[in-house]
N, C-alpha and C. Protein backbone atom coordinates (compact mmCIF):
# COMPACT_ATOMS: atom_id res chain seq x y z
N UNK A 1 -4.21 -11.17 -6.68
CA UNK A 1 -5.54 -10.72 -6.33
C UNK A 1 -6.54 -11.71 -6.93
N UNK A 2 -7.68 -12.04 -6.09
CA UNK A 2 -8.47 -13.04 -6.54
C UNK A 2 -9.54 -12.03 -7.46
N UNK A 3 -10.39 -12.86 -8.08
CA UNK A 3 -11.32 -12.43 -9.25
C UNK A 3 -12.37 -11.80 -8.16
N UNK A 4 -12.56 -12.07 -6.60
CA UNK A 4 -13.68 -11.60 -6.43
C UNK A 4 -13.32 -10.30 -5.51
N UNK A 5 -11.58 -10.27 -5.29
CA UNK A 5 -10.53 -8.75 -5.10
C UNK A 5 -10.72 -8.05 -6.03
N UNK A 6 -10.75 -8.40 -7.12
CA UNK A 6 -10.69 -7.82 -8.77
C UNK A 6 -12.06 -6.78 -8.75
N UNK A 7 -13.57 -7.50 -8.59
CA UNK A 7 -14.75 -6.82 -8.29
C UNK A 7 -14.57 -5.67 -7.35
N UNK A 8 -13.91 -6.46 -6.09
CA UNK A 8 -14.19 -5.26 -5.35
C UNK A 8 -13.56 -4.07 -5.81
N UNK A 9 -11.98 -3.83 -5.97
CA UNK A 9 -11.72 -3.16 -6.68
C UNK A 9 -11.97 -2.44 -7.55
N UNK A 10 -12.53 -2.56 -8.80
CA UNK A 10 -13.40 -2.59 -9.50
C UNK A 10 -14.63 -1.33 -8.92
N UNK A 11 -15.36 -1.81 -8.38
CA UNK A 11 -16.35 -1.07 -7.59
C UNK A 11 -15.72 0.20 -6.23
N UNK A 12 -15.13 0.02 -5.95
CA UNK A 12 -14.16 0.92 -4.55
C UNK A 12 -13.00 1.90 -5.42
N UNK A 13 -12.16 1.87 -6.43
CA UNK A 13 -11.16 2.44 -6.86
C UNK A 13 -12.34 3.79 -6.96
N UNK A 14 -12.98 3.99 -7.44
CA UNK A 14 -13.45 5.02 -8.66
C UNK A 14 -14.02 5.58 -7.19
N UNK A 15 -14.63 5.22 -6.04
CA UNK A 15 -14.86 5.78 -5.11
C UNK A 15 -13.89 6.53 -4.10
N UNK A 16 -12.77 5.49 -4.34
CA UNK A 16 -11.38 6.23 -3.21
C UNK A 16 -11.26 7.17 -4.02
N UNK A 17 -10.89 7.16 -5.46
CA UNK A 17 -10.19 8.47 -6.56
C UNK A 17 -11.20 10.06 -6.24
N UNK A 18 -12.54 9.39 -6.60
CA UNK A 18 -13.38 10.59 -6.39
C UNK A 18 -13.15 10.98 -4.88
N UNK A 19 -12.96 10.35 -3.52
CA UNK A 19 -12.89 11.12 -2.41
C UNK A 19 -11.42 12.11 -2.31
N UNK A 20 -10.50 11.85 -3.62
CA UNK A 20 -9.36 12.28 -3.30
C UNK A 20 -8.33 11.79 -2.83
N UNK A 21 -8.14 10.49 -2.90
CA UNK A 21 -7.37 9.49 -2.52
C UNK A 21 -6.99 8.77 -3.29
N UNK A 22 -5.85 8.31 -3.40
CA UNK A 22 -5.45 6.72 -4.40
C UNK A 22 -5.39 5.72 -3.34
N UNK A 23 -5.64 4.38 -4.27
CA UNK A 23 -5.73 3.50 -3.45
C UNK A 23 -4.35 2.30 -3.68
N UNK A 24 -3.97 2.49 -2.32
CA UNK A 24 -2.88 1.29 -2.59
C UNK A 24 -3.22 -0.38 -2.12
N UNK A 25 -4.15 -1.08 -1.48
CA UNK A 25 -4.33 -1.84 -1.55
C UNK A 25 -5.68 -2.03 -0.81
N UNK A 26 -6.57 -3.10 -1.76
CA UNK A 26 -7.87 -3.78 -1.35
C UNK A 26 -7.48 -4.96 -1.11
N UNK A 27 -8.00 -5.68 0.16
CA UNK A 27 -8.25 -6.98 -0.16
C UNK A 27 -9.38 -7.71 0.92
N UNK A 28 -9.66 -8.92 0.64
CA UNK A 28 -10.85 -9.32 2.08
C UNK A 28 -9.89 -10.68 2.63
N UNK A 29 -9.85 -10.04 3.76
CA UNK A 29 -9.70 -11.04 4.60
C UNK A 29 -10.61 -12.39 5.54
N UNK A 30 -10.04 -13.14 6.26
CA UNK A 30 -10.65 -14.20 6.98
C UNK A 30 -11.71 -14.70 6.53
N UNK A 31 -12.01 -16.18 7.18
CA UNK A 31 -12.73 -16.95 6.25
C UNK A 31 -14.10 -17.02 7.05
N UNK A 32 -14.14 -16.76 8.63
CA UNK A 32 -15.82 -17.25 9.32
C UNK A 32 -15.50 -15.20 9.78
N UNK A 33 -14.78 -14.42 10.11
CA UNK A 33 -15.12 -13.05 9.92
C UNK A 33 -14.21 -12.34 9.19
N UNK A 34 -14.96 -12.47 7.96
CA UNK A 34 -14.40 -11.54 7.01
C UNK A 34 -14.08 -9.74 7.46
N UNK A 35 -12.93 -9.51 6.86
CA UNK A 35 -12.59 -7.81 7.01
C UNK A 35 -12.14 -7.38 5.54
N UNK A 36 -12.90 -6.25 5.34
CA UNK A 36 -12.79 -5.70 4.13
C UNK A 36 -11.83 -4.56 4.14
N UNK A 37 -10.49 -5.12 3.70
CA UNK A 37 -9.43 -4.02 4.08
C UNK A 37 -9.29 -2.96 2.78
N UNK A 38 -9.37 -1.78 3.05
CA UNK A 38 -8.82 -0.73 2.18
C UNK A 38 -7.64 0.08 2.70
N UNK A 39 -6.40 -0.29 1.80
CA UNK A 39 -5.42 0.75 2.55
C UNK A 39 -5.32 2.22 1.26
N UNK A 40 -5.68 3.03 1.56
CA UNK A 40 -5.28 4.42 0.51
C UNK A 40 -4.52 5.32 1.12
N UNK A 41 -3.97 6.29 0.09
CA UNK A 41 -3.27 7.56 0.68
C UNK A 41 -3.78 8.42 -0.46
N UNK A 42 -3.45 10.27 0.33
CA UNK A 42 -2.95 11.23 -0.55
C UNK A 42 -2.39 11.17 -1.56
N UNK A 43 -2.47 11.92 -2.97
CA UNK A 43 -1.50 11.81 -3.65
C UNK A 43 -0.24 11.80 -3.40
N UNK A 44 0.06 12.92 -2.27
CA UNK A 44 1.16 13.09 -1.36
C UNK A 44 1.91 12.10 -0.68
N UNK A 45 1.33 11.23 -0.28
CA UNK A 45 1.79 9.80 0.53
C UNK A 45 0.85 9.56 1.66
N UNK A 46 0.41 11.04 2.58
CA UNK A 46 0.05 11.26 3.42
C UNK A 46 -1.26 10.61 3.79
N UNK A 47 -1.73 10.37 5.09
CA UNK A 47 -2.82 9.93 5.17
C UNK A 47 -3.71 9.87 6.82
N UNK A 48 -4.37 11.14 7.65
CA UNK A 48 -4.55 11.09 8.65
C UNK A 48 -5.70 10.80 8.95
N UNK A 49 -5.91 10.10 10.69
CA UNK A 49 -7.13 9.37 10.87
C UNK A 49 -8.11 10.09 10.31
N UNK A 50 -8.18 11.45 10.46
CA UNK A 50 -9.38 11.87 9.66
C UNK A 50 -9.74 11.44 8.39
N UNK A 51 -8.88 11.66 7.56
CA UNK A 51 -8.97 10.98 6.11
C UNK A 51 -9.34 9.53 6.01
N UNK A 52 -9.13 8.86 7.31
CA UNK A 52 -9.86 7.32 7.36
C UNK A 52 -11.17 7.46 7.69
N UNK A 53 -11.49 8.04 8.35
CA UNK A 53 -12.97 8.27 8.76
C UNK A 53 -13.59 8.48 7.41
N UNK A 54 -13.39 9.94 6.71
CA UNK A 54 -13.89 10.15 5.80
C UNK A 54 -14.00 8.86 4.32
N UNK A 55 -12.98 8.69 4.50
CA UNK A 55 -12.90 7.69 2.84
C UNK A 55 -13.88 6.85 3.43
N UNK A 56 -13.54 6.01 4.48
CA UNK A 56 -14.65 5.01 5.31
C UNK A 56 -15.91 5.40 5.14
N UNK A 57 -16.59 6.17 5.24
CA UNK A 57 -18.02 6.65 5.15
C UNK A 57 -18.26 6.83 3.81
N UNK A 58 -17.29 7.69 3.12
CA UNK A 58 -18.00 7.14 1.14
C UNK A 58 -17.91 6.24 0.88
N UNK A 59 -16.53 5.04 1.15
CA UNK A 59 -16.68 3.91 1.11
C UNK A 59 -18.25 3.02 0.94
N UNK A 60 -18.43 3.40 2.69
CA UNK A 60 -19.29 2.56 3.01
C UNK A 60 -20.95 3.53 2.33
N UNK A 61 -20.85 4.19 1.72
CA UNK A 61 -22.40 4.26 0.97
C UNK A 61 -22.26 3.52 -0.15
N UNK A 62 -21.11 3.61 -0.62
CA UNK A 62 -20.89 2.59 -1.77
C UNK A 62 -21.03 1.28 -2.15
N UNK A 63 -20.41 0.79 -0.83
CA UNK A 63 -20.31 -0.44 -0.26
C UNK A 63 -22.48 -0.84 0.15
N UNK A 64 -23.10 -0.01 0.45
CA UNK A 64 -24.25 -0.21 0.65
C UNK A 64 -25.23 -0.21 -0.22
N UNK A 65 -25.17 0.39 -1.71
CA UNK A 65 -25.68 0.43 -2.74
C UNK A 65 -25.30 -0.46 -3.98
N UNK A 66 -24.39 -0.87 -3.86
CA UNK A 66 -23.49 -1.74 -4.86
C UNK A 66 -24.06 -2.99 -4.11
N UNK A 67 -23.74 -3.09 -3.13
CA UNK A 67 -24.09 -4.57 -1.94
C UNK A 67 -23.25 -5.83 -2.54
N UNK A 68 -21.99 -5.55 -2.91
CA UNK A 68 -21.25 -6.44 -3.80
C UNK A 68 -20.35 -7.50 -2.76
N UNK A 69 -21.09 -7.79 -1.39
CA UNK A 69 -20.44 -8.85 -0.39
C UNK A 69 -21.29 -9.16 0.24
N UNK A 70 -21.81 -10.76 0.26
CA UNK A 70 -22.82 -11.47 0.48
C UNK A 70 -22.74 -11.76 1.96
N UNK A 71 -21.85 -12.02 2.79
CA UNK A 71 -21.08 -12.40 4.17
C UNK A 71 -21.17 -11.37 4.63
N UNK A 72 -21.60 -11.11 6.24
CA UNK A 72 -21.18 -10.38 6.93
C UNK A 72 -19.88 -9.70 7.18
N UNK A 73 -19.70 -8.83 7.18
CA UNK A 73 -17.88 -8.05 6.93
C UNK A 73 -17.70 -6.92 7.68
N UNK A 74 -16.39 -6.40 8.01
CA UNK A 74 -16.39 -5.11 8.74
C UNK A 74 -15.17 -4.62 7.49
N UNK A 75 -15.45 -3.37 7.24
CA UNK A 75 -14.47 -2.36 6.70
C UNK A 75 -13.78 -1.85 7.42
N UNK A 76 -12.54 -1.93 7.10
CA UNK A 76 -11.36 -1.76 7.97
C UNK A 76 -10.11 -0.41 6.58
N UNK A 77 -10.44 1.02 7.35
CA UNK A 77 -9.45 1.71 6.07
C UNK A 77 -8.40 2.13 6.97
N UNK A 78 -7.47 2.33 6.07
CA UNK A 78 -6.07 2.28 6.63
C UNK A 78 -5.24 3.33 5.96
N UNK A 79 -4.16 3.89 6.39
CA UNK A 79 -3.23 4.14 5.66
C UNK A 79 -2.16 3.16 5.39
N UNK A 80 -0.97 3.04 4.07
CA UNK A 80 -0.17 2.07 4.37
C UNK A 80 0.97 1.74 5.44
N UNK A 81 1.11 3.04 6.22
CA UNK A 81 1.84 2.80 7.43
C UNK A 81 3.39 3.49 7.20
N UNK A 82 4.00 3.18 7.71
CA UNK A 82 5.77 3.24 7.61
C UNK A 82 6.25 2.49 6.90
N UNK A 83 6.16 1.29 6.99
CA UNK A 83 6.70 0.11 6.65
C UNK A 83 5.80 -0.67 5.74
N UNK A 84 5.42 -0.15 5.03
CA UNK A 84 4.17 0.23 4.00
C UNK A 84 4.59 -0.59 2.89
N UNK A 85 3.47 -1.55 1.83
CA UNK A 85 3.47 -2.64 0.86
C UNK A 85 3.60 -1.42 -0.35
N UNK A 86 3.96 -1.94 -1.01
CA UNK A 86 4.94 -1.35 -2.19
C UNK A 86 4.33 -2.19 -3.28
N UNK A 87 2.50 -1.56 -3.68
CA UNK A 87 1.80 -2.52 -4.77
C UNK A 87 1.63 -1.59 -6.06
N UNK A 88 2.31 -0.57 -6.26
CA UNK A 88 2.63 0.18 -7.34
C UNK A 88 3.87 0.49 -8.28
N UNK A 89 3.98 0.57 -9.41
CA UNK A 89 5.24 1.00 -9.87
C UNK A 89 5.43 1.92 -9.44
N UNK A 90 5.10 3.09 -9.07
CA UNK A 90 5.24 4.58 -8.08
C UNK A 90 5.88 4.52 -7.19
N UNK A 91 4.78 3.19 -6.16
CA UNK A 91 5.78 3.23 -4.87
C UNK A 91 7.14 2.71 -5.15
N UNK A 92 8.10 1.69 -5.84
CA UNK A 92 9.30 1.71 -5.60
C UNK A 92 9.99 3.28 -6.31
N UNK A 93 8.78 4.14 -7.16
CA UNK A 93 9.98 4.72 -7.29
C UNK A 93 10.34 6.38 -6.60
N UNK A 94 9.21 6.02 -5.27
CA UNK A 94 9.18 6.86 -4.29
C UNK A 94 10.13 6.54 -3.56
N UNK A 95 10.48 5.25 -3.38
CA UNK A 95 11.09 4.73 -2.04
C UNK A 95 11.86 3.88 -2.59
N UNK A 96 12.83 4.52 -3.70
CA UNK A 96 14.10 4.12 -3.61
C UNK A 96 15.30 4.36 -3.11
N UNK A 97 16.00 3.62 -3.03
CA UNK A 97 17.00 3.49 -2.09
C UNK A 97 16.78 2.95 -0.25
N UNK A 98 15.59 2.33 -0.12
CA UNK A 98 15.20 1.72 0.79
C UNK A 98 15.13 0.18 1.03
N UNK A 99 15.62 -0.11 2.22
CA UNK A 99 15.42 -1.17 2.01
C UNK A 99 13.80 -1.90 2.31
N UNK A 100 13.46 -3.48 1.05
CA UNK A 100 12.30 -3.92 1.46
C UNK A 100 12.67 -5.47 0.91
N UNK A 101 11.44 -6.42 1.17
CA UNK A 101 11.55 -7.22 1.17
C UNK A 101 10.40 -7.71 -0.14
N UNK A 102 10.83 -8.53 -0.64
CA UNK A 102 9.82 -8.74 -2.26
C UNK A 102 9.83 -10.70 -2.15
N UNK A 103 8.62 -10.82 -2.87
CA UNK A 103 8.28 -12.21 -2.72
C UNK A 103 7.58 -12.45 -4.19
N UNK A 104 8.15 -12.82 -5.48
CA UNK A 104 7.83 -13.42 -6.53
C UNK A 104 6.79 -14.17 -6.48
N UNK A 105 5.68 -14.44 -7.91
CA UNK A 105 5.35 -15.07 -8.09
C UNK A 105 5.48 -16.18 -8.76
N UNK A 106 6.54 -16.66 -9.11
CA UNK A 106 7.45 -17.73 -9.31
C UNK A 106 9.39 -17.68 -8.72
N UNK A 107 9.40 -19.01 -8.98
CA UNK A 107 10.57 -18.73 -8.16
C UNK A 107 11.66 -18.53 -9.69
N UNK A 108 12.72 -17.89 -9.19
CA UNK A 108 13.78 -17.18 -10.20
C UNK A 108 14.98 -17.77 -9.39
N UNK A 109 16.21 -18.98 -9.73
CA UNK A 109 17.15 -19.31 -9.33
C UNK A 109 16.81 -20.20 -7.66
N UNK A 110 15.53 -20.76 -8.12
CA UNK A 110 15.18 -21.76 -6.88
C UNK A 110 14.61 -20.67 -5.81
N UNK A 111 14.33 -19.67 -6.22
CA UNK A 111 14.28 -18.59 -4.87
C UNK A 111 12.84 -17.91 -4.98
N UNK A 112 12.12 -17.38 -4.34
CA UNK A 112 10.59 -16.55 -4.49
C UNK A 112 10.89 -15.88 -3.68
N UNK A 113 11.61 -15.14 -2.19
CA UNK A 113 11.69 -14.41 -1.80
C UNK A 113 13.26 -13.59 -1.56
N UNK A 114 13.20 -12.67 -1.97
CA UNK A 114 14.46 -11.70 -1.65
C UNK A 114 14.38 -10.25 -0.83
N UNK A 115 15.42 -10.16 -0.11
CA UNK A 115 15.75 -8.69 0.56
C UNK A 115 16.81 -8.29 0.17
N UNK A 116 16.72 -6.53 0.12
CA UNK A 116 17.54 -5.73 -0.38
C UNK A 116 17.27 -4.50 -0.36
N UNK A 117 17.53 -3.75 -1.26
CA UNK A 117 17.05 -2.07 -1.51
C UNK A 117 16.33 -1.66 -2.66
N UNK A 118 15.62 -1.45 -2.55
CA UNK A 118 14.94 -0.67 -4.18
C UNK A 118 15.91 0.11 -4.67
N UNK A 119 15.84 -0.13 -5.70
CA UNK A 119 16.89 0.80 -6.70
C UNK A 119 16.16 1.57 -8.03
N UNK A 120 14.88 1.68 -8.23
CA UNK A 120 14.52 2.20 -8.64
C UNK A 120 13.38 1.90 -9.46
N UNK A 121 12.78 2.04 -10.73
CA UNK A 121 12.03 1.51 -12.12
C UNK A 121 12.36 1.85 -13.33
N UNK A 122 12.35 0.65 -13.95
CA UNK A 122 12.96 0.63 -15.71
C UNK A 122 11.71 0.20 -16.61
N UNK A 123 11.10 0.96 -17.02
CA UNK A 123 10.26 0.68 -17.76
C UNK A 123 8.85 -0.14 -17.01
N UNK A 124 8.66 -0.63 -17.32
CA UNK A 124 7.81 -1.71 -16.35
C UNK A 124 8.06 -3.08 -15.39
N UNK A 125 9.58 -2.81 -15.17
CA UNK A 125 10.60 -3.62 -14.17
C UNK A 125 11.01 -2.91 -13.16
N UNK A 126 11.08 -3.31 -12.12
CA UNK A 126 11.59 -3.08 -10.54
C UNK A 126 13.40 -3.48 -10.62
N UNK A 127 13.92 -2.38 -10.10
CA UNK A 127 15.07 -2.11 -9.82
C UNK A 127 15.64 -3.10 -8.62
N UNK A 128 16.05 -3.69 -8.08
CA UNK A 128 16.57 -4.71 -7.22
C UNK A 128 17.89 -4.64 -6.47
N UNK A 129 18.36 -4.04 -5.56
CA UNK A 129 19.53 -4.71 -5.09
C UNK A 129 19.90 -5.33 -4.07
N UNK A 130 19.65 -7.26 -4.49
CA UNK A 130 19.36 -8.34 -3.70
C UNK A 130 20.72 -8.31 -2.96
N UNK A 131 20.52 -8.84 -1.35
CA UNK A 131 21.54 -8.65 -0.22
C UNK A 131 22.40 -9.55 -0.87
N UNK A 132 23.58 -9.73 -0.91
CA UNK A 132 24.57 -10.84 -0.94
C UNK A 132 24.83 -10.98 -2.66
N UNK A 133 24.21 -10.33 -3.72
CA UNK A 133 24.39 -10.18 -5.14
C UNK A 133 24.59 -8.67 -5.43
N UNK A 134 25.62 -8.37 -6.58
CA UNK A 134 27.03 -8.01 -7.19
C UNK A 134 26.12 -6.61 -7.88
N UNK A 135 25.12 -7.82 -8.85
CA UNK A 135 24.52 -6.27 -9.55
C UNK A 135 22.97 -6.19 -9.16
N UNK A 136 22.47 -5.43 -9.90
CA UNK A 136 21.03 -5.04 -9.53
C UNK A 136 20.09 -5.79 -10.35
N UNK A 137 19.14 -6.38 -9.63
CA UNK A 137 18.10 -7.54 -10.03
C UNK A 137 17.21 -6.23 -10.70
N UNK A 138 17.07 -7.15 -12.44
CA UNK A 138 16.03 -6.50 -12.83
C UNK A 138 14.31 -7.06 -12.96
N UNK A 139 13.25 -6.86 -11.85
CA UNK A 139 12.44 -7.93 -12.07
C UNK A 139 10.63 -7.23 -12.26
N UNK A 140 10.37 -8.07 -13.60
CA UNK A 140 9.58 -7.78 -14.02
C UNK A 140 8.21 -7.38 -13.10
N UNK A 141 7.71 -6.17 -13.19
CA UNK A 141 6.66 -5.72 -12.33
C UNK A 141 5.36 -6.65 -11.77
N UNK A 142 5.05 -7.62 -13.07
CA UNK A 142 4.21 -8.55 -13.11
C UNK A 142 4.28 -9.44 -12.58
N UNK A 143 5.98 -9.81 -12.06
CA UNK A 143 5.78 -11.29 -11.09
C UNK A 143 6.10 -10.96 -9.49
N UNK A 144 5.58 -10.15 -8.75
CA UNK A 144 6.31 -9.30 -8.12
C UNK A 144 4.69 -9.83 -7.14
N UNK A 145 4.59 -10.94 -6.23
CA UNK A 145 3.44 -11.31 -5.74
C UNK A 145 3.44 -10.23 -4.46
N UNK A 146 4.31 -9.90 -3.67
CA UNK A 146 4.09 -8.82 -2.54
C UNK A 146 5.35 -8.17 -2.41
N UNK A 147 5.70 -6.77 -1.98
CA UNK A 147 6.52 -6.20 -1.89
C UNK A 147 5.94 -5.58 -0.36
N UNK A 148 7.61 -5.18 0.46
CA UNK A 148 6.96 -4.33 1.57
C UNK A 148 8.50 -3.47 2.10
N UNK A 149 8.57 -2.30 1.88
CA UNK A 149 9.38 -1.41 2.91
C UNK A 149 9.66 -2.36 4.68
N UNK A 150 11.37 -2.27 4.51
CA UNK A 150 11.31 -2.68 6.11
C UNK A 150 11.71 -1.69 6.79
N UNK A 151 11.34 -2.01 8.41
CA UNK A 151 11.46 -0.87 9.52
C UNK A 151 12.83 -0.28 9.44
N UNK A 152 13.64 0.62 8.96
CA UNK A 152 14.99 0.88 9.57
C UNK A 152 14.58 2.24 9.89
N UNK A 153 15.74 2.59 10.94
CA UNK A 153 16.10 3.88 11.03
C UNK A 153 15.78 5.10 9.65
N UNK A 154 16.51 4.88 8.68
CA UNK A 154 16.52 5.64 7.98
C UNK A 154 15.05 5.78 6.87
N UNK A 155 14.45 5.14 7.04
CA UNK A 155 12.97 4.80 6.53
C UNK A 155 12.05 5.80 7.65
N UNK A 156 12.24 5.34 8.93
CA UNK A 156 11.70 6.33 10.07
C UNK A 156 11.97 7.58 9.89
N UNK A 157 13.59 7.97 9.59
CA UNK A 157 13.90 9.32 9.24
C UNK A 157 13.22 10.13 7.90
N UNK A 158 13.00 9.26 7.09
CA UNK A 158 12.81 9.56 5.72
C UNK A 158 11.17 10.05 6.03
N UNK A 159 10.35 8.98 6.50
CA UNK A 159 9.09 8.90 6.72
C UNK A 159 8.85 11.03 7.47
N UNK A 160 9.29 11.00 8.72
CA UNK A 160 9.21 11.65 9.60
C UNK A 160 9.11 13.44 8.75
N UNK A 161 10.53 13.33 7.88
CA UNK A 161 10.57 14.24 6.82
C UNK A 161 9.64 14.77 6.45
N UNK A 162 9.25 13.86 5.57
CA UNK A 162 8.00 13.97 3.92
C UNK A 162 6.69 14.35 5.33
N UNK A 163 6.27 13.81 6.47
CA UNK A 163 5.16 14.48 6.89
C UNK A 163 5.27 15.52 7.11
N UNK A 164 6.33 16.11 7.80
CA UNK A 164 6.73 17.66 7.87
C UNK A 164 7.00 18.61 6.49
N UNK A 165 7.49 18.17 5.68
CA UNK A 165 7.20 18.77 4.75
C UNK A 165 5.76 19.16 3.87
N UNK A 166 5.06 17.35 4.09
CA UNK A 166 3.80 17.98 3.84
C UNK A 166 3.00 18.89 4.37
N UNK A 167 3.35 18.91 5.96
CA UNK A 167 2.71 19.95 6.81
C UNK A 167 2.57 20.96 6.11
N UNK A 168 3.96 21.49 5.83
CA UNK A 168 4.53 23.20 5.35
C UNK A 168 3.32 23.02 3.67
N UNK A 169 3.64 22.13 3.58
CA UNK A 169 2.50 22.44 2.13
C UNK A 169 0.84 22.68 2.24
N UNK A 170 0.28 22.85 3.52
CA UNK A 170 -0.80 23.01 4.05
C UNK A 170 -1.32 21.55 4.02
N UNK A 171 -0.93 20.63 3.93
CA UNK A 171 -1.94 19.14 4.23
C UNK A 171 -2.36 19.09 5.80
N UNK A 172 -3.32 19.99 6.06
CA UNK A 172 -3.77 19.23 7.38
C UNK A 172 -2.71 19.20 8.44
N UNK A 173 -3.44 18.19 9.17
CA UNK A 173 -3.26 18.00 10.62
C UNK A 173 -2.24 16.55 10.54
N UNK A 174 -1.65 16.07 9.24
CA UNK A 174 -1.41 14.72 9.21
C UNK A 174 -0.09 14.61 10.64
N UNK A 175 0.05 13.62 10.51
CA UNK A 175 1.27 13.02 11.53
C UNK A 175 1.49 11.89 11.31
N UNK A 176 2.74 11.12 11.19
CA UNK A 176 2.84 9.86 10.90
C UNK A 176 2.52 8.79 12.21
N UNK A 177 1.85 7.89 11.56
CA UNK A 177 1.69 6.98 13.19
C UNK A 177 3.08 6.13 12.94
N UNK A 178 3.54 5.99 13.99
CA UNK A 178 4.89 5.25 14.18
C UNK A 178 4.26 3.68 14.77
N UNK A 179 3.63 3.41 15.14
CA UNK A 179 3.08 2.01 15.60
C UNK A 179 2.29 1.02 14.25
N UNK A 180 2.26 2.00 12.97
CA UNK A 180 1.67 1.32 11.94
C UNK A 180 0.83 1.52 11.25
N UNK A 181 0.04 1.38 10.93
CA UNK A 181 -0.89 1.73 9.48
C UNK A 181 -2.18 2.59 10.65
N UNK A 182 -2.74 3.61 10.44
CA UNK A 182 -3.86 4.25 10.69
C UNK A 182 -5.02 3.70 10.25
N UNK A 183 -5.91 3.23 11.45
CA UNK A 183 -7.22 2.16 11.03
C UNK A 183 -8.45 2.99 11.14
N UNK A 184 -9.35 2.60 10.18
CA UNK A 184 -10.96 3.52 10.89
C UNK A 184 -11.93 2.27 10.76
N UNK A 185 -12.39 1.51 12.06
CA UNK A 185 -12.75 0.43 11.21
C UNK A 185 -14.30 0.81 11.65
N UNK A 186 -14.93 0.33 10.58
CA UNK A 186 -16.34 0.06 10.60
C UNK A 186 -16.86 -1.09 11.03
């Protein structure tokens, strides 16, 4: 995350938390039209277009009083999707036993990117079990430049679950979008 991700952050967390949301990833994109991406969810996981609309609009009073982006920009909120980035110690240890794909911030044995399965969290290390290796990669949370859940079957199944279950717990109207992250863009 750059120092001027860091600000935004900074300024937007304390706004997603208060709407009732955690936030799993900020960042700004493109260089001649910038997009100001927020992806959050439920504590639950959950996250329906409504809930984009809404965070989007506290967002954006926030975003209008703070005035902390000099460039023209569009806010773009999201949920993280199915196949959803994995930028928390939480999330691997929601979604273990899944497979995803992880990309270091240095390379470890000539290598910066690996696929495999989450296997869990040890302290402040990510659980690992890299395709084609014996035991389980233990790798420090801190060098861990992007992580992301891949599409399988059983991720779809898993996904499909937890919304129905949240249903039964009274969350709303949610539904999982199967085509990808739920957008509300401004």
């Amino acid at each position: 995350m750059t120092t001027y991700e860091d600000r935004l952050t900074e300024i937007l967390e304390p706004a997603i938390e208060a709407a009732g949301f955690e936030p799993v990833r900020i960042r700004m994109t493109g260089s001649r039209e910038k997009t100001l991406q927020v992806m959050a969810e439920r504590p639950d996981g959950t996250m329906s277009a409504e809930d984009c609309a809404a965070l989007s609009r506290a967002l954006s009073e926030v975003l209008e009083e703070k005035d902390p982006i000099e460039d023209p920009y569009t806010l773009e909120v999201s949920s993280p999707g199915i196949d959803r980035p994995l930028t928390r110690l939480k999330d691997f240890e929601r979604w273990d036993g899944f497979a995803a794909k992880i990309e270091l911030t240095q390379a470890v044995e000539n290598q910066k990117r690996f696929r495999g399965y989450v296997a869990g969290v040890e302290d402040d290390n990510v659980l690992f079990d890299i395709e084609g290796e014996d035991e389980t990669a233990l790798i420090p949370f801190e060098l861990i430049a992007a992580a992301k859940l891949l599409m399988t079957d059983e991720l779809i199944t898993e996904s499909l679950r937890r919304s129905k279950a949240a249903l039964k717990e009274g969350d709303a109207e949610w539904e999982p979008n199967r085509d990808g992250p739920r957008t509300n863009k401004i």
